[in-house]
Protein backbone atom coordinates (compact mmCIF):
# COMPACT_ATOMS: atom_id res chain seq x y z
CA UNK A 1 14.92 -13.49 61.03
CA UNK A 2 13.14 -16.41 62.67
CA UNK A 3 14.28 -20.17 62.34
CA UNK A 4 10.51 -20.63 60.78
CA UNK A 5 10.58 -17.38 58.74
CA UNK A 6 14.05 -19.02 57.45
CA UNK A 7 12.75 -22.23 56.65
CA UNK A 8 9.58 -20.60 54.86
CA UNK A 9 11.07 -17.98 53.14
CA UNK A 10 10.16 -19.59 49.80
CA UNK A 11 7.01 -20.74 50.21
CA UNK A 12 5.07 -18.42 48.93
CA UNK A 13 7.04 -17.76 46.13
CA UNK A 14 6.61 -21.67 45.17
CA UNK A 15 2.98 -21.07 44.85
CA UNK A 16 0.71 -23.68 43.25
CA UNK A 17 4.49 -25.91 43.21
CA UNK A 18 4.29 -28.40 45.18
CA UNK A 19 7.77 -29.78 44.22
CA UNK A 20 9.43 -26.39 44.05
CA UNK A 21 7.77 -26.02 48.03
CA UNK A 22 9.75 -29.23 49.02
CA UNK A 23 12.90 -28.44 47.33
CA UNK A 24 12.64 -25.11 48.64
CA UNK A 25 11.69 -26.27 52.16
CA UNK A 26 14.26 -29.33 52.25
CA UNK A 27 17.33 -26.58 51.26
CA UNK A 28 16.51 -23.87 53.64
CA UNK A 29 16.47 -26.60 56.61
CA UNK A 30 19.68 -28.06 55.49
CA UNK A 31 20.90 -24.53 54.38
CA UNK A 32 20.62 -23.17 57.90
CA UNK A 33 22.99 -25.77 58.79
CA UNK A 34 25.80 -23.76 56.86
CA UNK A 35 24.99 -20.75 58.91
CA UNK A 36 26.81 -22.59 62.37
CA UNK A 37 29.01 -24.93 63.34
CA UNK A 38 27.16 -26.00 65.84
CA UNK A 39 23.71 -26.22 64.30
CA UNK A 40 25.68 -28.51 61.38
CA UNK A 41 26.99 -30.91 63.55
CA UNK A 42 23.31 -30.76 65.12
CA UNK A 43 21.76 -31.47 61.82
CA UNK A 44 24.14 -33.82 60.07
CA UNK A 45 22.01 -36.84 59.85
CA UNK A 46 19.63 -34.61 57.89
CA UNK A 47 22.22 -32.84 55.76
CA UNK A 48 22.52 -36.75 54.68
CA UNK A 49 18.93 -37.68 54.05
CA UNK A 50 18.51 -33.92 51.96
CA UNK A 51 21.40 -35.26 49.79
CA UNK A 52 19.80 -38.43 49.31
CA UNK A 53 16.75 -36.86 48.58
CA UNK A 54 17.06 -33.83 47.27
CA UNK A 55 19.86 -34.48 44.87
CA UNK A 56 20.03 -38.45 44.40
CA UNK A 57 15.99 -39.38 44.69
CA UNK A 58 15.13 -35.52 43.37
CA UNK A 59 17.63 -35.47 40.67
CA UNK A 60 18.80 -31.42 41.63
CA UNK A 61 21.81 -30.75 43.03
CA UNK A 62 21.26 -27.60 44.97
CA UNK A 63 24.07 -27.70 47.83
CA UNK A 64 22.58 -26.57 51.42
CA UNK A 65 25.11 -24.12 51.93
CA UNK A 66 24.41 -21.74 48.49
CA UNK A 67 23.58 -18.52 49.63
CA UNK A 68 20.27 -18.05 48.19
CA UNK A 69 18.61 -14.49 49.02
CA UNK A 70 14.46 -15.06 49.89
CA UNK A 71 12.10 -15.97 46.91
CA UNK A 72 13.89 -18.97 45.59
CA UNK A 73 11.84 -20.16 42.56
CA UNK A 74 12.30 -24.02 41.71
CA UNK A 75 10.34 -25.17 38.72
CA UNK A 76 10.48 -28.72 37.78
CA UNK A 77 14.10 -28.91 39.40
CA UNK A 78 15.05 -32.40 37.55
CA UNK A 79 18.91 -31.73 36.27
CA UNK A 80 19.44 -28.79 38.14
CA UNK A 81 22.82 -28.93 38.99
CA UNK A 82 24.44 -25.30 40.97
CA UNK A 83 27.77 -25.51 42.14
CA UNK A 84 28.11 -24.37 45.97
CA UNK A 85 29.64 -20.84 45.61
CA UNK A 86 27.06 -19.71 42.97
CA UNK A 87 25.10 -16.79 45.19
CA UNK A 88 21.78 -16.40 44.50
CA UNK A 89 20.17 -12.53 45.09
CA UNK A 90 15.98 -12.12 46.10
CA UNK A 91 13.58 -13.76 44.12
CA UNK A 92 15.58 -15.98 41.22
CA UNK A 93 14.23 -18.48 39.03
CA UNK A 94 15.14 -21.64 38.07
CA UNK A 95 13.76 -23.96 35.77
CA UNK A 96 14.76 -27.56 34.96
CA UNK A 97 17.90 -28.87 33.32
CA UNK A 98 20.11 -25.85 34.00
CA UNK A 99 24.04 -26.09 34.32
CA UNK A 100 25.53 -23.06 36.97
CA UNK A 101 29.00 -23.57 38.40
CA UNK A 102 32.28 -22.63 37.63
CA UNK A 103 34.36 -23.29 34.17
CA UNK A 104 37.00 -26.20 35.77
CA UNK A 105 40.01 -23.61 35.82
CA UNK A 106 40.71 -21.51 38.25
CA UNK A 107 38.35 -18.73 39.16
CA UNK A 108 34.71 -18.36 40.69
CA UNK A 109 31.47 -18.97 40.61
CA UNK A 110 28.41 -17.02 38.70
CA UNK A 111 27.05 -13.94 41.41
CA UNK A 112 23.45 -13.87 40.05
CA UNK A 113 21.72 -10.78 40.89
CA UNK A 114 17.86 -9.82 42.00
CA UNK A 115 14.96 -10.81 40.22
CA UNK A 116 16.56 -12.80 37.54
CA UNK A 117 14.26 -15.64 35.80
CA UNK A 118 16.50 -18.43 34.16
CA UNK A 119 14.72 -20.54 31.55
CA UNK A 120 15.29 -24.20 30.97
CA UNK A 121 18.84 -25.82 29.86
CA UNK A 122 20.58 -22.82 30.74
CA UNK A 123 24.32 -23.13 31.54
CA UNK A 124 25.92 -20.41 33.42
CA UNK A 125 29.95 -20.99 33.88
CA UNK A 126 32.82 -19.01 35.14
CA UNK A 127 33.17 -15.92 37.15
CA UNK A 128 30.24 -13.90 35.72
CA UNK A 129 28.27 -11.42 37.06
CA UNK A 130 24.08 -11.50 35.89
CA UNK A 131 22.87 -8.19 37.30
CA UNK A 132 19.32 -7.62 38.47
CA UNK A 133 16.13 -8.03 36.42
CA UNK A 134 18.01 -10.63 33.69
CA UNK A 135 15.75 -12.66 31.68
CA UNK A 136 17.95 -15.54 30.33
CA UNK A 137 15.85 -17.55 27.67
CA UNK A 138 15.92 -21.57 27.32
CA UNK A 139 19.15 -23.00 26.01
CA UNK A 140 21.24 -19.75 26.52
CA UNK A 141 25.04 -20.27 27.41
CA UNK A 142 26.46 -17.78 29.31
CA UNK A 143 30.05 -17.11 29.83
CA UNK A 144 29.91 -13.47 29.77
CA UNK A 145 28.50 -10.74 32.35
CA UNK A 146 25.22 -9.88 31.86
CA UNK A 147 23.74 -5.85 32.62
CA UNK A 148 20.85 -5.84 34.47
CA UNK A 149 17.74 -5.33 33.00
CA UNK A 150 18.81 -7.79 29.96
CA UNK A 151 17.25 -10.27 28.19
CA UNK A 152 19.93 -13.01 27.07
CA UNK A 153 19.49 -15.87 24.67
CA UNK A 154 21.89 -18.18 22.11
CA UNK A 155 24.89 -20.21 22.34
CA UNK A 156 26.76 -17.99 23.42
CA UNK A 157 24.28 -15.81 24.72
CA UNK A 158 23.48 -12.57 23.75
CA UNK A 159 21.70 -9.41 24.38
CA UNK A 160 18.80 -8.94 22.50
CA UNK A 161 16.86 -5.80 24.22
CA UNK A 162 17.74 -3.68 27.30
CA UNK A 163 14.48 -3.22 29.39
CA UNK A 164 15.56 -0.19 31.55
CA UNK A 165 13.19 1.47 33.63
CA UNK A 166 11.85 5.20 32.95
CA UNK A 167 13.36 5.72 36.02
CA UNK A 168 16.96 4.38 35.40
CA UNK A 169 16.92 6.30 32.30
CA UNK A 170 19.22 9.18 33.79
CA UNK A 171 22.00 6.53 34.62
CA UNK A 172 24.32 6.61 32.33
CA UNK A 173 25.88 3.09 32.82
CA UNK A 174 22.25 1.29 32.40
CA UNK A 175 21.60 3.38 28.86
């Protein structure tokens, strides 16, 4: 992949978002930084300015060096705080005052898979595991693995329908 088909790789999923555009544009330039040495000491007077803006003026902490797969959604972004090991798969969401780190004790980050849309004041802690296609409603705390093709909501969340494919119906694990 390109430096400019880097930098861009969430634009169009930002659509009609001008704020979610910027985020998304500000953290793939400073996020490319975390890719080599050499480009971060390059860039360090911009990792700077993206903290300044991105997380101080921009209230969302999104460390540059999350790995983030392509599609990054960013709605609203105020109080969005991820902690810098959370790994993002293709085409996430995230809206507005959402919590996703670890739990303070010893152990990881959340691994959040494909396609997963996470609503507003969501907090994901600990070493869990959201698979692909989760829908995690607004407010939901989750300190549990989550199947794919879920949809999650309460405090603490909880599964309230399984949305498998017709396809994935012959896998035993997703029934």
């Amino acid at each position: 992949m390109n430096a400019f088909s880097f930098i861009t790789q969430d634009w169009s999923a930002n659509r009609n978002n001008t704020k979610g555009r910027l985020i998304g544009l500000l953290f793939r330039i400073a996020n490319s930084a975390s890719r080599n040495r050499a480009v971060r000491l390059l860039l360090t007077p911009y990792l700077v300015l993206y903290r300044i803006l991105v997380e101080w003026t921009l209230g969302t902490e999104l460390p540059y060096d999350v790995v983030a797969g392509p599609g990054l959604k960013i709605y609203h972004g105020q109080a969005l705080v991820v902690h810098r090991h959370t790994r993002f798969g293709r085409n996430c969401t995230l809206r507005q005052s959402t919590t996703i780190g670890n739990n303070g004790q010893r152990g990881g980050c959340p691994v959040i898979g494909n396609h997963v849309n996470i609503g507003a004041n969501v907090c994901i802690i600990g070493p869990v595991t959201i698979g692909d296609h989760v829908q995690i409603g607004a407010g939901s705390v989750v300190t549990k693995s989550i199947p794919a093709y879920s949809v999650v909501v309460g405090n603490p969340a909880r599964i309230i329908r399984r949305s498998v494919p017709e396809s994935l119906d012959l896998i035993p694990e997703l029934v």
